[in-house]
C-alpha atoms as a PDB file:
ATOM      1  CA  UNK A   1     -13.523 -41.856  13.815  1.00  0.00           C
ATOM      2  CA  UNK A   2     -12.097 -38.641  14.572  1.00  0.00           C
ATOM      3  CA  UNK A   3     -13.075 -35.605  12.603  1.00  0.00           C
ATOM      4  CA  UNK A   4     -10.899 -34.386   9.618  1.00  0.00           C
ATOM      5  CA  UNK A   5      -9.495 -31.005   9.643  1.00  0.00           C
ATOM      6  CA  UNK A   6     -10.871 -28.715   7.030  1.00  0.00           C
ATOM      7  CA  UNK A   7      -8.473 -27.926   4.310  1.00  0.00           C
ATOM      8  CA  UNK A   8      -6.134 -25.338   5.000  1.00  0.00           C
ATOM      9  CA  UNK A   9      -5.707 -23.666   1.274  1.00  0.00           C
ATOM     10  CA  UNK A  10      -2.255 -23.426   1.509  1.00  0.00           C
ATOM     11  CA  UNK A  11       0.100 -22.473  -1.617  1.00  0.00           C
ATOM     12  CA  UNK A  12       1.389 -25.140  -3.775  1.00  0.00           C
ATOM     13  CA  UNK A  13       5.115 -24.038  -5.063  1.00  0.00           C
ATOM     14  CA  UNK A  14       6.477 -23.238  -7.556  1.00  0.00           C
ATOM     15  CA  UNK A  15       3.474 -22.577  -9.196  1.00  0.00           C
ATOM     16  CA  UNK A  16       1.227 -21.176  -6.171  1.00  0.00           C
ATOM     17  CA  UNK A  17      -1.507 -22.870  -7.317  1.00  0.00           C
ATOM     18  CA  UNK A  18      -4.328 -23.700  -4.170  1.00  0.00           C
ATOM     19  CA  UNK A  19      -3.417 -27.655  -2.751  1.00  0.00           C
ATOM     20  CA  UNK A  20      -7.264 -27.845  -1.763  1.00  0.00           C
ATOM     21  CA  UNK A  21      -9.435 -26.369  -5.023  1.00  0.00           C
ATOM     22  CA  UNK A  22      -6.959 -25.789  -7.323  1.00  0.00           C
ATOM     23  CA  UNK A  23      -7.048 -21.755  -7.984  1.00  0.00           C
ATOM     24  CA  UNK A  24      -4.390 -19.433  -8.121  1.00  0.00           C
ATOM     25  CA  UNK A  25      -3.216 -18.447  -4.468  1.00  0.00           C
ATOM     26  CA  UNK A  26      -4.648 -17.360  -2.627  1.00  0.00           C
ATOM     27  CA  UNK A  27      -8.075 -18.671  -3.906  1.00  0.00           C
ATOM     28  CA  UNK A  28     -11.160 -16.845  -2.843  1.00  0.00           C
ATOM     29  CA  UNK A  29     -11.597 -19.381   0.398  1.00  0.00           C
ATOM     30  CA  UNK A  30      -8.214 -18.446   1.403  1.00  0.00           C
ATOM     31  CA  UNK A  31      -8.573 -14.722   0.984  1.00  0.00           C
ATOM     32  CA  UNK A  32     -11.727 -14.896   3.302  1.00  0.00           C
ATOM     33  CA  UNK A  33     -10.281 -17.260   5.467  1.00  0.00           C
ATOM     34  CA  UNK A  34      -6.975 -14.800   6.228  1.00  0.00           C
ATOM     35  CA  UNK A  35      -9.426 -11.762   6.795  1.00  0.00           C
ATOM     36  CA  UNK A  36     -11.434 -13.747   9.324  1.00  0.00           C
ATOM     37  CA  UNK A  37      -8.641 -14.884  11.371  1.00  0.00           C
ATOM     38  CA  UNK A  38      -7.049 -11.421  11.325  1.00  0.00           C
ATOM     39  CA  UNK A  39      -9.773  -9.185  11.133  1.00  0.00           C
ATOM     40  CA  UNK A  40      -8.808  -7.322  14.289  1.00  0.00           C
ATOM     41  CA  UNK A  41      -5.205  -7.436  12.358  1.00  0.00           C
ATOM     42  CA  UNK A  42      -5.033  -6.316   8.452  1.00  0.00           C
ATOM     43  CA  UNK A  43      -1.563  -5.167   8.935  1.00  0.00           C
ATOM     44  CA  UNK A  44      -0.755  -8.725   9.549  1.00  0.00           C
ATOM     45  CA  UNK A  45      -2.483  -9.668   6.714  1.00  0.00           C
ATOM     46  CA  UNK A  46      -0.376  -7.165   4.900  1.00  0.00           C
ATOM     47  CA  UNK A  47       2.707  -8.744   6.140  1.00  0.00           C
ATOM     48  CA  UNK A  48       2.189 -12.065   5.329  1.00  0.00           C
ATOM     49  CA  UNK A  49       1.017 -10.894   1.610  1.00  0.00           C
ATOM     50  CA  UNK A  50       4.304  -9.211   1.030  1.00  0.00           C
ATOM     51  CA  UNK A  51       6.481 -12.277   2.372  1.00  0.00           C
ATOM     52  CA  UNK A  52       4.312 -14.337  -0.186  1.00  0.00           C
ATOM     53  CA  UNK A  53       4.813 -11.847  -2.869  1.00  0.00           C
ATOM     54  CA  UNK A  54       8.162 -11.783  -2.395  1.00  0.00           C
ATOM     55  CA  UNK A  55       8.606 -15.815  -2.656  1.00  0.00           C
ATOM     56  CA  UNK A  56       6.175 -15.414  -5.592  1.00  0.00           C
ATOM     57  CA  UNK A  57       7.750 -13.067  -7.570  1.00  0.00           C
ATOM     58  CA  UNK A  58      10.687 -15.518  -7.563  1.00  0.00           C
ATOM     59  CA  UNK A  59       8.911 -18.203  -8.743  1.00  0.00           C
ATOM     60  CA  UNK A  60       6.119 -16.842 -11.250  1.00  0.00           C
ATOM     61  CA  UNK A  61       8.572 -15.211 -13.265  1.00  0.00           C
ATOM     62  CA  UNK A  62       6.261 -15.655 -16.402  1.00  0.00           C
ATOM     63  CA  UNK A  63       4.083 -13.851 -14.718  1.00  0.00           C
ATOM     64  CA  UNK A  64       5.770 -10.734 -13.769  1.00  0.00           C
ATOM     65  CA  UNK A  65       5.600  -8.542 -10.588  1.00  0.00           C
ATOM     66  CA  UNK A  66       2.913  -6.687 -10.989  1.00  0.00           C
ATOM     67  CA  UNK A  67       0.620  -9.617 -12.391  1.00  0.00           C
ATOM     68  CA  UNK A  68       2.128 -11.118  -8.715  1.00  0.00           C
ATOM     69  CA  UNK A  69       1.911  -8.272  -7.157  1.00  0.00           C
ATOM     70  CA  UNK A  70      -2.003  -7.748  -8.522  1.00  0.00           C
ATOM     71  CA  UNK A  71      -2.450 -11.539  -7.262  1.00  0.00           C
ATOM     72  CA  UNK A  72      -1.439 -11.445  -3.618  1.00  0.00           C
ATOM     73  CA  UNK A  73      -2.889  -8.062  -2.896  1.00  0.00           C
ATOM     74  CA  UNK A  74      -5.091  -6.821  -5.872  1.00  0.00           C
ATOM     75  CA  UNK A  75      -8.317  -8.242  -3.552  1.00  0.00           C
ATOM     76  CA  UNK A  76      -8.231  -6.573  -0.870  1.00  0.00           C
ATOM     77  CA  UNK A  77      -9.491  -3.204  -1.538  1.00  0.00           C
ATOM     78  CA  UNK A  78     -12.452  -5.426  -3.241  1.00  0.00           C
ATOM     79  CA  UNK A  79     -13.310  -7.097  -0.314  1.00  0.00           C
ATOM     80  CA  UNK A  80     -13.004  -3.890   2.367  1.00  0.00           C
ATOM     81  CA  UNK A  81     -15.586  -1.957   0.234  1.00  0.00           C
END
């Protein structure tokens, strides 16, 4: 039986909720799986946040954009201390 691939913790939309354990996006897994495949690359990382946040923003209007904007890139100064 060939091995399953682990889950991916990709963004459900329109509500950006995780597919895989069910926390906002991106869930904790996901935020330390992005800085380990791009840890030679936080601009990357960056980018990709702001293309999210920019999908997001249109979507989680309830929210607002800097509730969003807090969301997508609020952890990483947390997790580079």
């Amino acid at each position: 039986m060939p091995e399953q691939a682990p889950p991916e913790h990709t963004p459900r939309r329109p509500d950006w909720i995780c597919r895989d354990c069910q926390e906002p996006w991106p869930c904790p897994t996901r935020q330390a799986m992005l800085l380990d495949e791009r840890r030679d690359q936080p601009v990357a990382v960056v980018l990709y946040l702001a293309g999210c946040y920019q999908e997001a923003s249109t979507q989680l209007t309830d929210l607002g954009p800097d509730a969003v904007y807090d969301r997508m890139f609020g952890w990483l100064g947390a997790r580079s201390k």
